[in-house]
Protein backbone atom coordinates (compact mmCIF):
# COMPACT_ATOMS: atom_id res chain seq x y z
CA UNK A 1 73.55 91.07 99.41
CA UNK A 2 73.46 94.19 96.92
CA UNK A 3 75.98 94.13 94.00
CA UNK A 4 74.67 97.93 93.04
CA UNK A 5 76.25 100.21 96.26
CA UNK A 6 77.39 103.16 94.81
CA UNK A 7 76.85 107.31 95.62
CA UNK A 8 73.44 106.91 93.42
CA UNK A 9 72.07 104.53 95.67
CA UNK A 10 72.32 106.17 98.68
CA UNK A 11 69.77 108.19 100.84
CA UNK A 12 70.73 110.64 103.60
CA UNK A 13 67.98 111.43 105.49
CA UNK A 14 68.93 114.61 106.94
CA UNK A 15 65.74 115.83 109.15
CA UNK A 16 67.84 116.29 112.17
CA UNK A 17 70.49 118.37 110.67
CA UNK A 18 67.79 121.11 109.54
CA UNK A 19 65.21 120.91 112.08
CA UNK A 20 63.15 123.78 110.19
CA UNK A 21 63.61 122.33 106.76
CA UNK A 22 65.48 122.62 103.73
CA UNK A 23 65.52 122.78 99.70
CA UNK A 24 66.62 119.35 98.51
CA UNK A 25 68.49 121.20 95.75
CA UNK A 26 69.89 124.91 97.60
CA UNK A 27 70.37 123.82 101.78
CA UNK A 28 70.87 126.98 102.31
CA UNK A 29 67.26 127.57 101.76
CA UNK A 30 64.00 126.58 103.04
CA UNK A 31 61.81 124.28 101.00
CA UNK A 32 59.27 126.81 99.93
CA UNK A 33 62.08 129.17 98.81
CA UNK A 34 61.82 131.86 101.81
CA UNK A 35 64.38 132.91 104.45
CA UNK A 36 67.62 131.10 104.74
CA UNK A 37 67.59 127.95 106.71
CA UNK A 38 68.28 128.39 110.88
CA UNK A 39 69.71 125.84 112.80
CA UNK A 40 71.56 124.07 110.79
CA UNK A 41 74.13 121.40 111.68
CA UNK A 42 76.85 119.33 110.82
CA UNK A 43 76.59 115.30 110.23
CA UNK A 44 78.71 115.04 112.76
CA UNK A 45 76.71 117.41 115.24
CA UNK A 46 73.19 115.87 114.39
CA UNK A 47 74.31 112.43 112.22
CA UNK A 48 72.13 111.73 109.63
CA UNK A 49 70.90 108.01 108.71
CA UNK A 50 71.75 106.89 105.09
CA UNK A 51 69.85 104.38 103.55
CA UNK A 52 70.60 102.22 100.54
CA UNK A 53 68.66 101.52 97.34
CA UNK A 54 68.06 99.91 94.70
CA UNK A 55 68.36 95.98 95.51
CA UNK A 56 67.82 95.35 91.59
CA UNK A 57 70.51 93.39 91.37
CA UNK A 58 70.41 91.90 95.46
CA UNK A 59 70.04 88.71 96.51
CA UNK A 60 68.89 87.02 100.05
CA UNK A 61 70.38 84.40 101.51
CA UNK A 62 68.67 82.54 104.48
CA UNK A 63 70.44 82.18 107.73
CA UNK A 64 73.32 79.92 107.44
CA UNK A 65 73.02 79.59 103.35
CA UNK A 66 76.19 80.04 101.26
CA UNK A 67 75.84 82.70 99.50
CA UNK A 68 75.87 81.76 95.41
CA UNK A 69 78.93 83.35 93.42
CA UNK A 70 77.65 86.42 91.84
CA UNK A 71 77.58 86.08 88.42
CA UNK A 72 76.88 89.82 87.26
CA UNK A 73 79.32 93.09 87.16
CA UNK A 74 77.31 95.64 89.74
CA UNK A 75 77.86 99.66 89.28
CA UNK A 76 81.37 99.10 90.67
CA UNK A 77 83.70 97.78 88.10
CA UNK A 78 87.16 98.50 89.96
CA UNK A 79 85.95 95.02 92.54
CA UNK A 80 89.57 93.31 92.57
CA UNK A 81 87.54 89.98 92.32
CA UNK A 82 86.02 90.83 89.25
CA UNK A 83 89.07 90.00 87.32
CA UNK A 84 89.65 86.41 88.94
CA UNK A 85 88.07 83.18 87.20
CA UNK A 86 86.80 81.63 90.76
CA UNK A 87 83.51 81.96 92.07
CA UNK A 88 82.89 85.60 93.90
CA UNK A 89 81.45 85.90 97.37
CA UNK A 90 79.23 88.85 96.83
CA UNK A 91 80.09 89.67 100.80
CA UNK A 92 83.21 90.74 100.08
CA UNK A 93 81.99 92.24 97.23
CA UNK A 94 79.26 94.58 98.79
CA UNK A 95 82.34 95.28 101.79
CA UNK A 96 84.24 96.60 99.11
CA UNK A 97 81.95 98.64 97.31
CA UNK A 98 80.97 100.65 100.39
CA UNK A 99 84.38 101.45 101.54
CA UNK A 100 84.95 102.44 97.73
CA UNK A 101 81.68 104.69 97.73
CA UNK A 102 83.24 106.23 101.44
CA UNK A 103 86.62 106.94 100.09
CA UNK A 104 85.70 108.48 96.60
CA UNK A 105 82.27 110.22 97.83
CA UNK A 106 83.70 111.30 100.90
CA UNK A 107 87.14 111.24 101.74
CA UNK A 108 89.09 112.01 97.86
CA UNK A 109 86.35 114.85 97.61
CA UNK A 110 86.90 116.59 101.43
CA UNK A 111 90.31 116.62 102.90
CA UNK A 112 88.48 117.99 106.06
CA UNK A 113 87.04 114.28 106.52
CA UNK A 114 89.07 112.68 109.14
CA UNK A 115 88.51 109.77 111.62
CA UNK A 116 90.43 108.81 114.54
């Protein structure tokens, strides 16, 4: 369980979206600065994988183990459960955060982001 998900600790590995190679800085780009980038895609033409980081503040829990209430504030400080005096299941905690991270990162920035 991570208590840390936000934007920052996120990794898109996007190999398959620029099968020549990119600038991690200017996409548009190659790495070593020359000709714009060919074959480029869309996430949703060649989806990348995202990977989280940073488990500073994680803990493990063995199969079956109740989780201990978290008992630290992670990057996310809007957590409705935050503000209540009972223990906190740092499931629901780590649910939240990542739809959070989705709706700010993703869907408040591009109204061209749509599911269904």
């Amino acid at each position: 369980m991570g208590n840390d998900i936000s934007i920052n600790n996120v990794m898109m590995d996007a190999r398959d979206m620029y099968p020549h190679g990119f600038h991690p800085v200017d996409q548009d780009i190659k790495a070593d600065y020359s000709t714009g980038v060919s074959n480029k895609y869309t996430r949703t033409e060649k989806p990348p994988k995202y990977y989280l980081l940073d488990y500073g503040l994680s803990r493990r829990f063995a199969e079956g183990e109740e989780p201990e209430p978290l008992d630290t504030v992670g990057t996310d400080t809007t957590v409705p459960e935050y503000t209540n005096e009972f223990p906190i299941d740092p499931f629901f905690v780590d649910v939240y955060c990542v739809g959070n991270m989705i709706r700010q990162d993703f869907l408040d920035v591009s109204p061209t982001v749509l599911f269904g």
